[in-house]
C-alpha atoms as a PDB file:
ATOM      1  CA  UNK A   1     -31.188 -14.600  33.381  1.00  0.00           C
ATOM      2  CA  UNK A   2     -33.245 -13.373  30.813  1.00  0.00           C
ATOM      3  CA  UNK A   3     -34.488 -14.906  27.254  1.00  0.00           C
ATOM      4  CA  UNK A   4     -32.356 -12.839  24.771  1.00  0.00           C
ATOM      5  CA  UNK A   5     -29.149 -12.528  27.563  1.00  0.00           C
ATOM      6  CA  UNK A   6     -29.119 -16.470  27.999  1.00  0.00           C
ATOM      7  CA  UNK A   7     -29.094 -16.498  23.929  1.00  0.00           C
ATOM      8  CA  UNK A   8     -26.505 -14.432  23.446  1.00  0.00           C
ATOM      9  CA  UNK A   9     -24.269 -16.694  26.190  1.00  0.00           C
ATOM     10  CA  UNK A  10     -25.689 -19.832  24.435  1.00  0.00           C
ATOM     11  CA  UNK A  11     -24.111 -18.590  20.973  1.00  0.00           C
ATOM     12  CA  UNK A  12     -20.904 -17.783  23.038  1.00  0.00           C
ATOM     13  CA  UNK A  13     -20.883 -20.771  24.446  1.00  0.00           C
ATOM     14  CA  UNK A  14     -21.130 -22.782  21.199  1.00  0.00           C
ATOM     15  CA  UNK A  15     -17.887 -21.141  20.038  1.00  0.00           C
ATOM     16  CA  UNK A  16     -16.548 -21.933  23.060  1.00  0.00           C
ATOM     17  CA  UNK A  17     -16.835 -25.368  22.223  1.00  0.00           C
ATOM     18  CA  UNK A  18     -16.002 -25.450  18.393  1.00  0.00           C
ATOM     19  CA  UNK A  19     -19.227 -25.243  17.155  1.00  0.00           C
ATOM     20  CA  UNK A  20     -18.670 -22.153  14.936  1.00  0.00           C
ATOM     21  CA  UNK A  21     -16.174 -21.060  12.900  1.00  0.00           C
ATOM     22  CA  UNK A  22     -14.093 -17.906  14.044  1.00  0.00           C
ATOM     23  CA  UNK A  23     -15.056 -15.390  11.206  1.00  0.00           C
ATOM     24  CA  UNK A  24     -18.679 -16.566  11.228  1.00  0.00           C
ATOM     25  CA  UNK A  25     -18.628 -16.038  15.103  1.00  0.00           C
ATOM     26  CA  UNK A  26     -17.092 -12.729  14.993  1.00  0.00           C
ATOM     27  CA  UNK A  27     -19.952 -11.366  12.931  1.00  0.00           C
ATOM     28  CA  UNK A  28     -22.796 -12.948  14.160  1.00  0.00           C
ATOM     29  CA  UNK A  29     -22.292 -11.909  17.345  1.00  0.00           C
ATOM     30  CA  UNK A  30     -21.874  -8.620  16.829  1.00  0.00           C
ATOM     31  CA  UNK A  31     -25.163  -8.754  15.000  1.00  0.00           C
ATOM     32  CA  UNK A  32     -26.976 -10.973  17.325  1.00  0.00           C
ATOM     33  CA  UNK A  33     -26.071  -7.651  19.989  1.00  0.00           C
ATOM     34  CA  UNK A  34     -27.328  -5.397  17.871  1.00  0.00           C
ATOM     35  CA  UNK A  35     -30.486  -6.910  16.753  1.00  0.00           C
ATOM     36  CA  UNK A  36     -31.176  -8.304  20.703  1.00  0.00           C
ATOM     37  CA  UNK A  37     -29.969  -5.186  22.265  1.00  0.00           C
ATOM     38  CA  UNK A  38     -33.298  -3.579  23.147  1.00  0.00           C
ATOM     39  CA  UNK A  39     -34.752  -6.821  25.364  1.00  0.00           C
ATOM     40  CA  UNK A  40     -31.477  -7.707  27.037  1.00  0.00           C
ATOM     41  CA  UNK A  41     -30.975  -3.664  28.179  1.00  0.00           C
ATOM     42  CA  UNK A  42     -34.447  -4.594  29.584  1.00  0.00           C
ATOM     43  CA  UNK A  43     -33.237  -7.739  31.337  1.00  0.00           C
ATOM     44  CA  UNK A  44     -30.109  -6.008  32.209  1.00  0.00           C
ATOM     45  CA  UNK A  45     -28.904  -2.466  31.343  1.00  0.00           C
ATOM     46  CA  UNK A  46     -25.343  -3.416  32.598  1.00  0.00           C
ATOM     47  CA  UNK A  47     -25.100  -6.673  30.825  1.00  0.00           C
ATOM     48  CA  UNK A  48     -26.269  -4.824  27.513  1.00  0.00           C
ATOM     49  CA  UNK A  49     -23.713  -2.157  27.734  1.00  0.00           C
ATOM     50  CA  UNK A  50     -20.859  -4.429  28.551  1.00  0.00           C
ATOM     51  CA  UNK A  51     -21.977  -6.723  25.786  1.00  0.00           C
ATOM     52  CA  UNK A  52     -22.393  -3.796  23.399  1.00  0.00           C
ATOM     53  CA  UNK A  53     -19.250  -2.029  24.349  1.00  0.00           C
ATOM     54  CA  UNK A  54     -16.578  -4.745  24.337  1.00  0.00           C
ATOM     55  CA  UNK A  55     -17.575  -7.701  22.360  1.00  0.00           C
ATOM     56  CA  UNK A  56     -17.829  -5.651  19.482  1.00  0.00           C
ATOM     57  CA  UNK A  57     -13.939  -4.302  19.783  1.00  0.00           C
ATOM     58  CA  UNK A  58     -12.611  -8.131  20.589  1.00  0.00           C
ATOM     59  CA  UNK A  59     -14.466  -9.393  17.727  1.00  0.00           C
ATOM     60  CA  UNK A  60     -12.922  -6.686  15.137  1.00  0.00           C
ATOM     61  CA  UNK A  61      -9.265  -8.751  16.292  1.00  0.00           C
ATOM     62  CA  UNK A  62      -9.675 -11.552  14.663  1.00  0.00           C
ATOM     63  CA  UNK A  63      -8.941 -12.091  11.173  1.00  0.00           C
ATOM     64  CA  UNK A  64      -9.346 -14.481   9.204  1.00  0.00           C
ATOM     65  CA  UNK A  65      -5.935 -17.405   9.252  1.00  0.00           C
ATOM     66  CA  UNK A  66      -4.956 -15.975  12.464  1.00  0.00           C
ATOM     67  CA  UNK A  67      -4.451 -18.271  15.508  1.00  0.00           C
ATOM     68  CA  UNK A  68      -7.460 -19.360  17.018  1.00  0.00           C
ATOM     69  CA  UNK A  69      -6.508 -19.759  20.398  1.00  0.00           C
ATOM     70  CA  UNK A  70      -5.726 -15.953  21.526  1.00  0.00           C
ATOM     71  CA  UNK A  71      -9.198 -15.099  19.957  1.00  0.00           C
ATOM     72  CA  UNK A  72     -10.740 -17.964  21.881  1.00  0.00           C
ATOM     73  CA  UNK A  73      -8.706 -16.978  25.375  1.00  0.00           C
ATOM     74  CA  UNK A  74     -10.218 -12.819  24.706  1.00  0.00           C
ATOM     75  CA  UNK A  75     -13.828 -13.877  23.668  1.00  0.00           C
ATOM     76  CA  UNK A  76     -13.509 -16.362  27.133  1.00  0.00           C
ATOM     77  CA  UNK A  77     -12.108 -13.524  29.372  1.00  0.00           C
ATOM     78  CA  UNK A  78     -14.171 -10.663  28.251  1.00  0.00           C
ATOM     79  CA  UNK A  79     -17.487 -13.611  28.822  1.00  0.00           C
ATOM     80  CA  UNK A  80     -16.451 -14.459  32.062  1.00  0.00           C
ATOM     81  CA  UNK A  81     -16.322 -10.604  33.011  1.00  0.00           C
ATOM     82  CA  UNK A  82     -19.786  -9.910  31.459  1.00  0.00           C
ATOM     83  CA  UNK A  83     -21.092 -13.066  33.111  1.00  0.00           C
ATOM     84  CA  UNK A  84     -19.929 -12.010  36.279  1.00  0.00           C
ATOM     85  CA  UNK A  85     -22.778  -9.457  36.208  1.00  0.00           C
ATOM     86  CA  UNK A  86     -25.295 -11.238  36.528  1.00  0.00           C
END
């Protein structure tokens, strides 16, 4: 796994646990794509597009006071689906 793929999944990973607050996570990420897209289409051009084509749409769900645990459940089955691409 490359550098910038394995930090992406590291940031993921850290919401996973709690680490980041649900509005905070939905925009970083999306940025964190954006900005890393370049090197991870080099580690992986399949990994890239799947991270660039559906994170971005299960992000734009959540808003802010709504339940955390469906947003958690997407964000965990769309990562286990990207993941298994590797």
């Amino acid at each position: 796994m490359g550098k910038a793929i394995k930090e992406v999944f590291e940031y993921i990973d850290s919401f996973l646990r709690g680490e980041i607050e649900p509005m905070e996570f939905s925009w970083d990420l999306q940025f964190l794509i954006a900005e890393k897209y370049r090197e991870i289409k080099k580690e992986n051009s399949e990994v890239a597009d799947l991270l660039n084509d559906e994170f971005p749409d299960v992000c734009d769900i959540y808003e802010e006071g709504d339940p955390l645990e469906p947003f958690q459940a997407k964000i965990r089955e769309t990562y286990e689906h990207v993941k298994a691409m590797i």
